[in-house]
C-alpha atoms as a PDB file:
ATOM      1  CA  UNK A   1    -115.848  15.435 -45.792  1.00  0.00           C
ATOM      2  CA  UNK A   2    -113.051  17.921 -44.487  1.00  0.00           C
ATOM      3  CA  UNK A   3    -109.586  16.931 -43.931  1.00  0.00           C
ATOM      4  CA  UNK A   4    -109.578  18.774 -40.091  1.00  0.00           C
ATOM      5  CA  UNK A   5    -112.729  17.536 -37.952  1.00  0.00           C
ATOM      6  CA  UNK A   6    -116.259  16.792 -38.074  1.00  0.00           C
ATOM      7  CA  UNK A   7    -117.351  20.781 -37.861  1.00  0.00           C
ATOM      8  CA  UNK A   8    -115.291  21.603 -41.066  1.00  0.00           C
ATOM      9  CA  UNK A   9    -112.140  23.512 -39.179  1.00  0.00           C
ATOM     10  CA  UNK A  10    -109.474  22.482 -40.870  1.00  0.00           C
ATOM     11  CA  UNK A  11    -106.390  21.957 -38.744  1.00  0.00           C
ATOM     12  CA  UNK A  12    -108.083  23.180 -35.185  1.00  0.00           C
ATOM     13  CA  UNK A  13    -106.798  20.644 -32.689  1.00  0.00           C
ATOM     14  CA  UNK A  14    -102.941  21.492 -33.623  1.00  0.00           C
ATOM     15  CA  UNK A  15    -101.650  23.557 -31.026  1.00  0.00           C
ATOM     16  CA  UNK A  16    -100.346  27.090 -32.129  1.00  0.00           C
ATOM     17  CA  UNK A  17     -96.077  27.101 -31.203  1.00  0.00           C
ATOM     18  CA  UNK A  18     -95.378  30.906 -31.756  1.00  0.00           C
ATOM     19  CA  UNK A  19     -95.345  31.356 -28.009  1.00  0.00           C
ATOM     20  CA  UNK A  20     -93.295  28.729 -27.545  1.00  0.00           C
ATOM     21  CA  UNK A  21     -90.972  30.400 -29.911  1.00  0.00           C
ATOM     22  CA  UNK A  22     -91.324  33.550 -29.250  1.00  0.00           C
ATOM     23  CA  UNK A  23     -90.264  32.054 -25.540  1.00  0.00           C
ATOM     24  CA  UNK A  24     -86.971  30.360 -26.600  1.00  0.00           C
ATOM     25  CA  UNK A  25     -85.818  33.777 -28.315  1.00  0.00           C
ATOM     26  CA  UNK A  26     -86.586  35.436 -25.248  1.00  0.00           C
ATOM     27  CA  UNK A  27     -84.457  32.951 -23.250  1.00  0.00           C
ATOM     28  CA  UNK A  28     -81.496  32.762 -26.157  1.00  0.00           C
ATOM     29  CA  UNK A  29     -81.196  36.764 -26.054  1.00  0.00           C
ATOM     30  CA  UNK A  30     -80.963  36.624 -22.195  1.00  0.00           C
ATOM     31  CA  UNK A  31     -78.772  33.801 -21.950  1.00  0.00           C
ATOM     32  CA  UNK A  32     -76.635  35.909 -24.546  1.00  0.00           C
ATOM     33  CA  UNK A  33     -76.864  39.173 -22.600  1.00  0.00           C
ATOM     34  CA  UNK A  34     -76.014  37.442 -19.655  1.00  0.00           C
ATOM     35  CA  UNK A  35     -72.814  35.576 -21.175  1.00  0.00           C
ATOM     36  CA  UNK A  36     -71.735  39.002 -22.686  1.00  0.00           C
ATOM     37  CA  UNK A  37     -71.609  40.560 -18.991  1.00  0.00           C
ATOM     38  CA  UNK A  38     -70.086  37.422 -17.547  1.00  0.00           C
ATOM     39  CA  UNK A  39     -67.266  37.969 -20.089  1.00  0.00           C
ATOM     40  CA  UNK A  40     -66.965  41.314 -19.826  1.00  0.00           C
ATOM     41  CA  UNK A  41     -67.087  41.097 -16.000  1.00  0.00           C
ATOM     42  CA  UNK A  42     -64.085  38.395 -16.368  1.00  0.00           C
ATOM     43  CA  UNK A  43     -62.031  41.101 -18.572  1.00  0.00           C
ATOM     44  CA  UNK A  44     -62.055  43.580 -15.645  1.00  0.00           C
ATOM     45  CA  UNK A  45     -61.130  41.447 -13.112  1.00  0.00           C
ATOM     46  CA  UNK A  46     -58.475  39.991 -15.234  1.00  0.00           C
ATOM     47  CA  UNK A  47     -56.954  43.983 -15.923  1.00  0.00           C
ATOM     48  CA  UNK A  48     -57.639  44.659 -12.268  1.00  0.00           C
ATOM     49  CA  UNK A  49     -55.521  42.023 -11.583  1.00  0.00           C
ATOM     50  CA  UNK A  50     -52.927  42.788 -13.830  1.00  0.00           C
ATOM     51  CA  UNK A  51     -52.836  46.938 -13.038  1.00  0.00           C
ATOM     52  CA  UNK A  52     -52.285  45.163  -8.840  1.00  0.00           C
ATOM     53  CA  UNK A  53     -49.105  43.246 -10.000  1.00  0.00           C
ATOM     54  CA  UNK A  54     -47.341  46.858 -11.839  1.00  0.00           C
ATOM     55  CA  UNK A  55     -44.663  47.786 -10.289  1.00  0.00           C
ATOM     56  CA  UNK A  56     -46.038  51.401 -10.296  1.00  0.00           C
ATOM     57  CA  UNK A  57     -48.809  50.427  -8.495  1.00  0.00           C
ATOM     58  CA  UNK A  58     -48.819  51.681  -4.738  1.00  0.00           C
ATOM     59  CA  UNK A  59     -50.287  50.406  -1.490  1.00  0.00           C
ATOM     60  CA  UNK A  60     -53.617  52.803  -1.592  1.00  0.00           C
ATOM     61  CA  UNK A  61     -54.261  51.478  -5.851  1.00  0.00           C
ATOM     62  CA  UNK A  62     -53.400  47.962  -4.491  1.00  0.00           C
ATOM     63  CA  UNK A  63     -56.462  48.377  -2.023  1.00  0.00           C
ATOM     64  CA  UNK A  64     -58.513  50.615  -4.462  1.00  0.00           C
ATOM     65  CA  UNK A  65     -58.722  47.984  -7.302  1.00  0.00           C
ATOM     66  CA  UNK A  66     -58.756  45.163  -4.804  1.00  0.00           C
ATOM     67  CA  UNK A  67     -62.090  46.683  -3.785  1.00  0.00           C
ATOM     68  CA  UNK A  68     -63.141  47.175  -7.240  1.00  0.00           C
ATOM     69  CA  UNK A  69     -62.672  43.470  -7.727  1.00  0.00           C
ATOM     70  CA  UNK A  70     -64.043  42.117  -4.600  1.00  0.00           C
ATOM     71  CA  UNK A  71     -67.350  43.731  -6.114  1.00  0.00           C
ATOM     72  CA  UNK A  72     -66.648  42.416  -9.673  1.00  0.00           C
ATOM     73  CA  UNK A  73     -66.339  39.020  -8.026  1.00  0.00           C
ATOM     74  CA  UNK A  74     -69.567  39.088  -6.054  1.00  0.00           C
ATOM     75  CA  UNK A  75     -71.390  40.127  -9.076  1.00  0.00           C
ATOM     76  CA  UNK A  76     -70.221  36.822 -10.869  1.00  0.00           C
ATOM     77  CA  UNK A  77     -73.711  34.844 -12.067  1.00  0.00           C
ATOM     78  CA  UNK A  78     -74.420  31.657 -10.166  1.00  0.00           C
ATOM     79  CA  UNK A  79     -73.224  29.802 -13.441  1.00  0.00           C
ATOM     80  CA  UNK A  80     -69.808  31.445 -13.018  1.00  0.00           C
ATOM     81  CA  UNK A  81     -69.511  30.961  -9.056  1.00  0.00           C
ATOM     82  CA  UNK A  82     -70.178  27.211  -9.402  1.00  0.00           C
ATOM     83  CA  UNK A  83     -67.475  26.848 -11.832  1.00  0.00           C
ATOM     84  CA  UNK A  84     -65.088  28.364  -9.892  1.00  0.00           C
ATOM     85  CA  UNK A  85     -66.125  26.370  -6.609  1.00  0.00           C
ATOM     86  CA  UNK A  86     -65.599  23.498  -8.870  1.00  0.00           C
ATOM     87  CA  UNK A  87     -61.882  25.237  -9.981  1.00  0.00           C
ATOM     88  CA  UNK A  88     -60.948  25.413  -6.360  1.00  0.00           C
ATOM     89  CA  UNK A  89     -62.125  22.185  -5.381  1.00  0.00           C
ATOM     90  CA  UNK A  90     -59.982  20.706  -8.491  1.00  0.00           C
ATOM     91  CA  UNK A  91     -57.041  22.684  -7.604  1.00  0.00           C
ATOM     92  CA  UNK A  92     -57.174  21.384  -3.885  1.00  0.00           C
ATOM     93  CA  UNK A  93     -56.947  17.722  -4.427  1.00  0.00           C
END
């Protein structure tokens, strides 16, 4: 008698997990691409930030690179905008 079923397929009723797998590497890379830009995104506003506060800078750069981080900010993932609701809400209490 075979070790699978009654019409000799061995193994037939265990479901096949490749596409499961091939799923969670899908979902790893893009949670990994995603946390690359979120850090990278976070770099730039950090050295906007810091090229606002030089005493070179003038009134026009002040506005240029406050733009340029008004749209860095707004580009933040939802991840990244919750925590910093959450850092503001900390910080007011």
């Amino acid at each position: 008698m075979p070790a699978g079923g009654d019409d000799g397929t061995r193994g037939a009723n265990i479901p096949s997990l490749r596409w499961i797998e091939h799923d969670l590497q899908n979902r790893k890379q893009q949670q990994a691409a995603r946390r690359r830009a979120d850090f990278e995104r976070e770099a730039r506003i950090s050295q906007l930030d810091f090229l606002m506060q030089s005493p070179a800078a003038t009134p026009l750069w002040e506005r240029v690179c406050m733009h340029q981080m008004y749209g860095e900010i707004r580009a933040r993932s939802d991840g990244q905008l919750l925590l910093m609701e959450l850092a503001l809400l900390e910080a007011a209490r």
